[in-house]
Every structure is written in C-alpha cells, then in structure tokens.
PDB file of N, CA and C in Angstrom:
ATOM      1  N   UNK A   1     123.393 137.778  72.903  1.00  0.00           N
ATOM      2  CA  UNK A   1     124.629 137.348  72.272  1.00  0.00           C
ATOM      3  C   UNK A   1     125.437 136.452  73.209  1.00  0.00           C
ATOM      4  N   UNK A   2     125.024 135.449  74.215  1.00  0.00           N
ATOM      5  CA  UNK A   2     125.581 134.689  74.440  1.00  0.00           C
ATOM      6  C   UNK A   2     125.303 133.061  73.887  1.00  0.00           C
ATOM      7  N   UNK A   3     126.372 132.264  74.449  1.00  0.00           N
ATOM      8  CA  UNK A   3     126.495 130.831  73.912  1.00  0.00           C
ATOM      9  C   UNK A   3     126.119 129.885  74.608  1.00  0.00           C
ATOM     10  N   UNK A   4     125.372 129.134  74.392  1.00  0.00           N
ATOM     11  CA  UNK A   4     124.756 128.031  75.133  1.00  0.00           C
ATOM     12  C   UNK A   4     125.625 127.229  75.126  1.00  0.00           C
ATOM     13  N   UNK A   5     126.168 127.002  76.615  1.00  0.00           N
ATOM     14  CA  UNK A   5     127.289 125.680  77.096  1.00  0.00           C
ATOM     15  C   UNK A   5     126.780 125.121  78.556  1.00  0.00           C
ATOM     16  N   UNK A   6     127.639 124.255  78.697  1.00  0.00           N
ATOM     17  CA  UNK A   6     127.257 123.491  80.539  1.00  0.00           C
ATOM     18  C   UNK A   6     126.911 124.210  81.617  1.00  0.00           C
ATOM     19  N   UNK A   7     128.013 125.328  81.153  1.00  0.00           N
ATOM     20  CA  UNK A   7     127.684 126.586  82.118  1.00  0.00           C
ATOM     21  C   UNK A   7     126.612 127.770  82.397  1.00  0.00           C
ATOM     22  N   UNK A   8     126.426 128.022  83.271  1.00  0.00           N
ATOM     23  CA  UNK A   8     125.463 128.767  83.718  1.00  0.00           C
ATOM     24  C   UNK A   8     125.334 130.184  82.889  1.00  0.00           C
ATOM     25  N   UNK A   9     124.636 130.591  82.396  1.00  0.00           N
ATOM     26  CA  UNK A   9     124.447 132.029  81.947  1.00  0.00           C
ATOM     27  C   UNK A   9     123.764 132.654  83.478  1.00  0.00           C
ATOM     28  N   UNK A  10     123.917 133.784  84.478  1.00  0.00           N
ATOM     29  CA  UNK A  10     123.616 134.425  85.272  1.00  0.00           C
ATOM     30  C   UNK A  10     122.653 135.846  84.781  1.00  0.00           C
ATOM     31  N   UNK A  11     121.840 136.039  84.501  1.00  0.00           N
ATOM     32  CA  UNK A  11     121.184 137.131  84.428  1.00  0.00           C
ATOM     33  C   UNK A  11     119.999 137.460  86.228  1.00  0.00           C
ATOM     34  N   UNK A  12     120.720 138.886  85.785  1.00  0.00           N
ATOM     35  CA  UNK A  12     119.608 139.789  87.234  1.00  0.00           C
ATOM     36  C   UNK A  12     119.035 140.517  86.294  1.00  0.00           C
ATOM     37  N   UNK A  13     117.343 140.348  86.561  1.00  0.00           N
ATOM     38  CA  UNK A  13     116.421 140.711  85.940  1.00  0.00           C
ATOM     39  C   UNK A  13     115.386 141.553  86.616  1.00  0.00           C
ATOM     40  N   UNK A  14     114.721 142.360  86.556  1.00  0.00           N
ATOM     41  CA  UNK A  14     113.939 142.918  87.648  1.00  0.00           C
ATOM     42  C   UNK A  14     112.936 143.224  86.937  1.00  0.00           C
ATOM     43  N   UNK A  15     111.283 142.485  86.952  1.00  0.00           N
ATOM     44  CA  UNK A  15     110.295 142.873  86.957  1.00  0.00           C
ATOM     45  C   UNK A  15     109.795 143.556  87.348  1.00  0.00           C
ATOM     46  N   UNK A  16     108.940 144.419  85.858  1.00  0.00           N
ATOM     47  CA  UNK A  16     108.125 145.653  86.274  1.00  0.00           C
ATOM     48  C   UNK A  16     106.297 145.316  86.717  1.00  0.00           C
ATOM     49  N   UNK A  17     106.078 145.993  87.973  1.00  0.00           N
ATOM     50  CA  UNK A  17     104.663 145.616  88.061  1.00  0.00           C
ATOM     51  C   UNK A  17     103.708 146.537  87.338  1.00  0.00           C
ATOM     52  N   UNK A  18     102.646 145.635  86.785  1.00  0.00           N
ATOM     53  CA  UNK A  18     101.636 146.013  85.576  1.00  0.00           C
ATOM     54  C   UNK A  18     102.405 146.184  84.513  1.00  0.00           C
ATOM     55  N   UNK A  19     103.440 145.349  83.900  1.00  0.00           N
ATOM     56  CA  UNK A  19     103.634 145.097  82.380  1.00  0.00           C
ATOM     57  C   UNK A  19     103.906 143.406  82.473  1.00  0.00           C
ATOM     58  N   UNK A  20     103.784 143.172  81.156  1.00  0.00           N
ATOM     59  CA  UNK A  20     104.278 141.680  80.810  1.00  0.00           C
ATOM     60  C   UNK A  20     105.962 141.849  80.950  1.00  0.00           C
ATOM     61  N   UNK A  21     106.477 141.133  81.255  1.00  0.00           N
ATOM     62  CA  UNK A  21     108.044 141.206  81.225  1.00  0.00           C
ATOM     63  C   UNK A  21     108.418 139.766  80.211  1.00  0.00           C
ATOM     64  N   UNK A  22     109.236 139.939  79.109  1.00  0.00           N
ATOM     65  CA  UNK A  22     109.464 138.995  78.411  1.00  0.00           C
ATOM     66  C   UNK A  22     110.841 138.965  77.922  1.00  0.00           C
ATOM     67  N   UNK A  23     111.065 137.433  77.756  1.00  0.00           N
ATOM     68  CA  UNK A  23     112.826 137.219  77.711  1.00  0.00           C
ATOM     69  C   UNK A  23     112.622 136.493  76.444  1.00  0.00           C
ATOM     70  N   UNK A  24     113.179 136.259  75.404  1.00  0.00           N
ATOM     71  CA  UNK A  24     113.483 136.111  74.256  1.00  0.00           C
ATOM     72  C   UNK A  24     114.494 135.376  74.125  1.00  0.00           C
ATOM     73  N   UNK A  25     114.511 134.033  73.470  1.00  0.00           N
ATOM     74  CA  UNK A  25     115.978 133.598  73.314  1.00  0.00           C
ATOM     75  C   UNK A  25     116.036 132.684  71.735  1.00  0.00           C
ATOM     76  N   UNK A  26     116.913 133.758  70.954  1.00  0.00           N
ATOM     77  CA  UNK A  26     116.910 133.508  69.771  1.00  0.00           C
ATOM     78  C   UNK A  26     118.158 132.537  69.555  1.00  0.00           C
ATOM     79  N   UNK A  27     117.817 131.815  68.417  1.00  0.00           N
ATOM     80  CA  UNK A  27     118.797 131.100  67.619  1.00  0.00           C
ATOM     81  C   UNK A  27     119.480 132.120  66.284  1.00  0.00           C
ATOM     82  N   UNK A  28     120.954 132.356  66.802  1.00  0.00           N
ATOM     83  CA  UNK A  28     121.576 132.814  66.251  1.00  0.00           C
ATOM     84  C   UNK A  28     121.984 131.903  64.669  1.00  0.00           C
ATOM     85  N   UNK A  29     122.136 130.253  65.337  1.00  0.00           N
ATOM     86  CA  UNK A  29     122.796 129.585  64.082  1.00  0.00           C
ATOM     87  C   UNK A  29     122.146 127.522  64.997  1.00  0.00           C
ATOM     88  N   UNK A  30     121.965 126.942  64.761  1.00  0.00           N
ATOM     89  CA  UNK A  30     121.528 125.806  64.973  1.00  0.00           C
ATOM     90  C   UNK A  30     122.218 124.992  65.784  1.00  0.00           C
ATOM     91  N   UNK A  31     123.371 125.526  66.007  1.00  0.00           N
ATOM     92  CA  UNK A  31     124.975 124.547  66.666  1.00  0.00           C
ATOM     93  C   UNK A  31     125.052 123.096  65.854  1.00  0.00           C
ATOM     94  N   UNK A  32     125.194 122.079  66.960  1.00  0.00           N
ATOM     95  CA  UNK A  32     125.300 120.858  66.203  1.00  0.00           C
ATOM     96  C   UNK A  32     124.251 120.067  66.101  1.00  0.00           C
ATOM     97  N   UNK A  33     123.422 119.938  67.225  1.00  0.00           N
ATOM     98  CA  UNK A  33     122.293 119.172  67.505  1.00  0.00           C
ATOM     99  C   UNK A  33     121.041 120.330  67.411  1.00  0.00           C
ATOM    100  N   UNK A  34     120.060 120.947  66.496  1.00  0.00           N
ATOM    101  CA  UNK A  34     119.060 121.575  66.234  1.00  0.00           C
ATOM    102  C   UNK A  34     117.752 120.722  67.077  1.00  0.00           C
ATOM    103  N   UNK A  35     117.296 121.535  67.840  1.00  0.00           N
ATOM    104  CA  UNK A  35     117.214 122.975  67.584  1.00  0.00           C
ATOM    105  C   UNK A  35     117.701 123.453  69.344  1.00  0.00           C
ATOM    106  N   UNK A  36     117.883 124.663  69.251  1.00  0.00           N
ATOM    107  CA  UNK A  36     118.741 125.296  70.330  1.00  0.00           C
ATOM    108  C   UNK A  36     117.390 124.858  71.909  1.00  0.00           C
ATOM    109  N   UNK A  37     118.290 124.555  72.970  1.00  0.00           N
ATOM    110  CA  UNK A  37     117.116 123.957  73.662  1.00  0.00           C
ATOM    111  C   UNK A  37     118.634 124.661  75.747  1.00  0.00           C
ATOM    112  N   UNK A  38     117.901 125.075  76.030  1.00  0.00           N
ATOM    113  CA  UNK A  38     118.140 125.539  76.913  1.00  0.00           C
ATOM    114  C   UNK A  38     117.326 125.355  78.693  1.00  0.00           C
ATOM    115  N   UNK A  39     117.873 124.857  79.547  1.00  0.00           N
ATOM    116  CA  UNK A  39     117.308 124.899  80.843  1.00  0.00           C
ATOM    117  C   UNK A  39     117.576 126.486  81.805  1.00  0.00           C
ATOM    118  N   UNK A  40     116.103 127.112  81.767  1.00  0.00           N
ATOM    119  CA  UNK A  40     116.357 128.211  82.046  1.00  0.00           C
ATOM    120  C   UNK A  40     115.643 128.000  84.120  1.00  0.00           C
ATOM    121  N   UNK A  41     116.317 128.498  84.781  1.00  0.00           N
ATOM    122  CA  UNK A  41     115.952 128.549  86.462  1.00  0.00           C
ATOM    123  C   UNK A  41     115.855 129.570  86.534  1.00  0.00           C
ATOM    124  N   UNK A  42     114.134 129.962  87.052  1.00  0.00           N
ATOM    125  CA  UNK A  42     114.025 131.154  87.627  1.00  0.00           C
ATOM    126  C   UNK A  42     113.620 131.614  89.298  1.00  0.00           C
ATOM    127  N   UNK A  43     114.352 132.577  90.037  1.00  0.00           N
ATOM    128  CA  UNK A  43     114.081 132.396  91.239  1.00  0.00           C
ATOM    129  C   UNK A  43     113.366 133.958  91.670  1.00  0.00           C
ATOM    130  N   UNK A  44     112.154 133.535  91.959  1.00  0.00           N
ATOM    131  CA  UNK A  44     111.641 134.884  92.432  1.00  0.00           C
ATOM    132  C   UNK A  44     110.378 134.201  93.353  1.00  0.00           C
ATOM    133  N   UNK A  45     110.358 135.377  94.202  1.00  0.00           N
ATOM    134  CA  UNK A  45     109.365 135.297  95.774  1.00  0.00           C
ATOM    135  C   UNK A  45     109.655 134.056  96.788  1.00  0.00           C
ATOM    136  N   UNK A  46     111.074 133.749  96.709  1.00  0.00           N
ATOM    137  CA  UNK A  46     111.507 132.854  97.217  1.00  0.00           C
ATOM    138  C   UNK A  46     111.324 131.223  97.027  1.00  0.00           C
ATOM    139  N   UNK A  47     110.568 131.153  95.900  1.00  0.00           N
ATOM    140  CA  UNK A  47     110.806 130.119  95.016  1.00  0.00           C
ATOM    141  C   UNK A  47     111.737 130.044  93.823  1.00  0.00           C
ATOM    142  N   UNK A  48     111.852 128.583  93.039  1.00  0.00           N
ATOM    143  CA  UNK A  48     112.869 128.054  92.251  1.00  0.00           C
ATOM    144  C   UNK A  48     111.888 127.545  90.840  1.00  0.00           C
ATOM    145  N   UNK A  49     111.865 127.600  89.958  1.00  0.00           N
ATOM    146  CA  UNK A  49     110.860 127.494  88.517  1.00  0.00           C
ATOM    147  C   UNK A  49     112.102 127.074  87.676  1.00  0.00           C
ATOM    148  N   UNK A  50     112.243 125.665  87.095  1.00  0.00           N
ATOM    149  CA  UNK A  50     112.714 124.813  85.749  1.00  0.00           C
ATOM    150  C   UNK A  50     111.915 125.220  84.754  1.00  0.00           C
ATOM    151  N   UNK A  51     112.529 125.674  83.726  1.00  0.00           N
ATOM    152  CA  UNK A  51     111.818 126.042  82.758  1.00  0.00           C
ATOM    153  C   UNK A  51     112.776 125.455  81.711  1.00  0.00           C
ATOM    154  N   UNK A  52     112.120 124.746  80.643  1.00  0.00           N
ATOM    155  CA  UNK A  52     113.203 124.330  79.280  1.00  0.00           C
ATOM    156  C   UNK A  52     112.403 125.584  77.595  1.00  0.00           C
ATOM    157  N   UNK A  53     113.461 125.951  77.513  1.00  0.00           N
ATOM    158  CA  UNK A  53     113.384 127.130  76.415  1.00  0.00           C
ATOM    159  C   UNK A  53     113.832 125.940  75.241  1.00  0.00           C
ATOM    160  N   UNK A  54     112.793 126.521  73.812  1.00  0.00           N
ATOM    161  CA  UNK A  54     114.058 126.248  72.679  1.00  0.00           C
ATOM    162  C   UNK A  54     113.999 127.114  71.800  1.00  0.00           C
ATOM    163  N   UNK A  55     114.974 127.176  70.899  1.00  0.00           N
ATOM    164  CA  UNK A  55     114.553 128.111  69.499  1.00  0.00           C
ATOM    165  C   UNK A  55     115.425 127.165  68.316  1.00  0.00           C
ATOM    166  N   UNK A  56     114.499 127.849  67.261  1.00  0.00           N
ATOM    167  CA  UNK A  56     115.615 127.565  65.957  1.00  0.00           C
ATOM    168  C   UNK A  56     115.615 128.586  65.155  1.00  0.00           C
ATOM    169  N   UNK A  57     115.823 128.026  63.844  1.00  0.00           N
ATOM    170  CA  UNK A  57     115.430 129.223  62.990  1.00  0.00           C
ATOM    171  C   UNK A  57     114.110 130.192  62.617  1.00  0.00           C
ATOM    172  N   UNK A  58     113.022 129.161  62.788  1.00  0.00           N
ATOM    173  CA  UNK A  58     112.164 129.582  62.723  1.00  0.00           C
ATOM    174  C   UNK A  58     111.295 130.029  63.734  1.00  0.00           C
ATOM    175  N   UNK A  59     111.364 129.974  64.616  1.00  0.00           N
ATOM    176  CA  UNK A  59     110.648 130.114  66.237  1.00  0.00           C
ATOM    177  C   UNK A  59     111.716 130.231  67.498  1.00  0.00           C
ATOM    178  N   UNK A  60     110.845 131.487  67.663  1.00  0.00           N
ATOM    179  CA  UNK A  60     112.449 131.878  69.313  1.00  0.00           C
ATOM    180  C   UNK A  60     111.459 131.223  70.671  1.00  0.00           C
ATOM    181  N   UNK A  61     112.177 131.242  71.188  1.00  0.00           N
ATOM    182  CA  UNK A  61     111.245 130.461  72.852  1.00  0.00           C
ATOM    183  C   UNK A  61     111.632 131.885  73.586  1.00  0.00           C
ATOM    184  N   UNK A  62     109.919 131.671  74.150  1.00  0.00           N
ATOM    185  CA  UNK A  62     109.746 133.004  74.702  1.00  0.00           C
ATOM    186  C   UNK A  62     109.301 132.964  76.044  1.00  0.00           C
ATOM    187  N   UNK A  63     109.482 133.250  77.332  1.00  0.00           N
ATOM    188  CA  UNK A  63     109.374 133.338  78.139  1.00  0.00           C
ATOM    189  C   UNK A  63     108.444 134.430  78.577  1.00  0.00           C
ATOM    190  N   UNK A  64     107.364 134.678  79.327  1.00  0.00           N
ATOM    191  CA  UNK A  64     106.394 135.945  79.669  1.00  0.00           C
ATOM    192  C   UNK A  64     106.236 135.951  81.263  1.00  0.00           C
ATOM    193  N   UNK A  65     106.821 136.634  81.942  1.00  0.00           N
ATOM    194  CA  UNK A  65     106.888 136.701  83.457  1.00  0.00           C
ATOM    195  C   UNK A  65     105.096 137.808  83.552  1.00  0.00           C
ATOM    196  N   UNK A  66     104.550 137.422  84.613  1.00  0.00           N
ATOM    197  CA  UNK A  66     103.539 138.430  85.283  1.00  0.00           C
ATOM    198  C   UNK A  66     104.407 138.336  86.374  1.00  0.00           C
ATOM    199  N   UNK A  67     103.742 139.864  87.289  1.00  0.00           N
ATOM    200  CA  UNK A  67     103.991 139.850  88.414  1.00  0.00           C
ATOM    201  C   UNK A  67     102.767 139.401  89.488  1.00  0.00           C
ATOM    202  N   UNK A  68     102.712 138.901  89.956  1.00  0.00           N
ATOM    203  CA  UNK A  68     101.640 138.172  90.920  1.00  0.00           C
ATOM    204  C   UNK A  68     101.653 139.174  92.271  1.00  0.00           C
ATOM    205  N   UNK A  69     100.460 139.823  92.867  1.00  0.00           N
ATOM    206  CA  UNK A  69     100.546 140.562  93.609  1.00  0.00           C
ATOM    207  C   UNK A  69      99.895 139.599  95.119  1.00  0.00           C
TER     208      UNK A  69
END
C-alpha cells in the first residue's frame, strides 16, 4: 500500500536461506501514465542491483531473490 513518487520507498528485507523470497508489486489503479513502472535497488553481499519493476492491471512485476551460498 504504498505510492509510487520521486521518492525513495526504503524497505529492510531479510532473506530466508533455502526458500525463494519474492516481492510483489501490484497495481492498485494505473496513475496517469500506464502501466505502473518502478526502479527498484537492491543491496545485498555488498553489492548494488538496478532492477526496473512494472505492473498494471493485468500483470504484477515480480521480483524472486535466491540466496547464493
């Protein structure tokens, strides 16, 4: 239930080892420009990962973390 703006959404997330870990990011409503499109940064093992998410109505963008041992 948050809103996609300029600003940063902050999530702390903590992967479990031996499951898929998955983030979900649904389109609540289309805004102005369809379809919902998001730059998601992920930082783990001391690296930095650009990732671009989208969703609309019909399809959520889904993200699937492994843990790499």
């Amino acid at each position: 239930k948050k809103q996609l703006s300029t600003q940063a959404i902050v999530l702390n997330v903590k992967a479990l080892k031996g499951r898929k870990n998955t983030l979900v990011m649904f389109a609540e409503n289309l805004g102005k420009t369809p379809p919902n499109t998001a730059l998601m940064r992920v930082t783990a093992g001391g690296k930095v990962y650009n990732i671009t998410v989208e969703s609309d109505k019909k399809k959520n963008g889904t993200i699937v973390f492994k843990w790499k041992e």
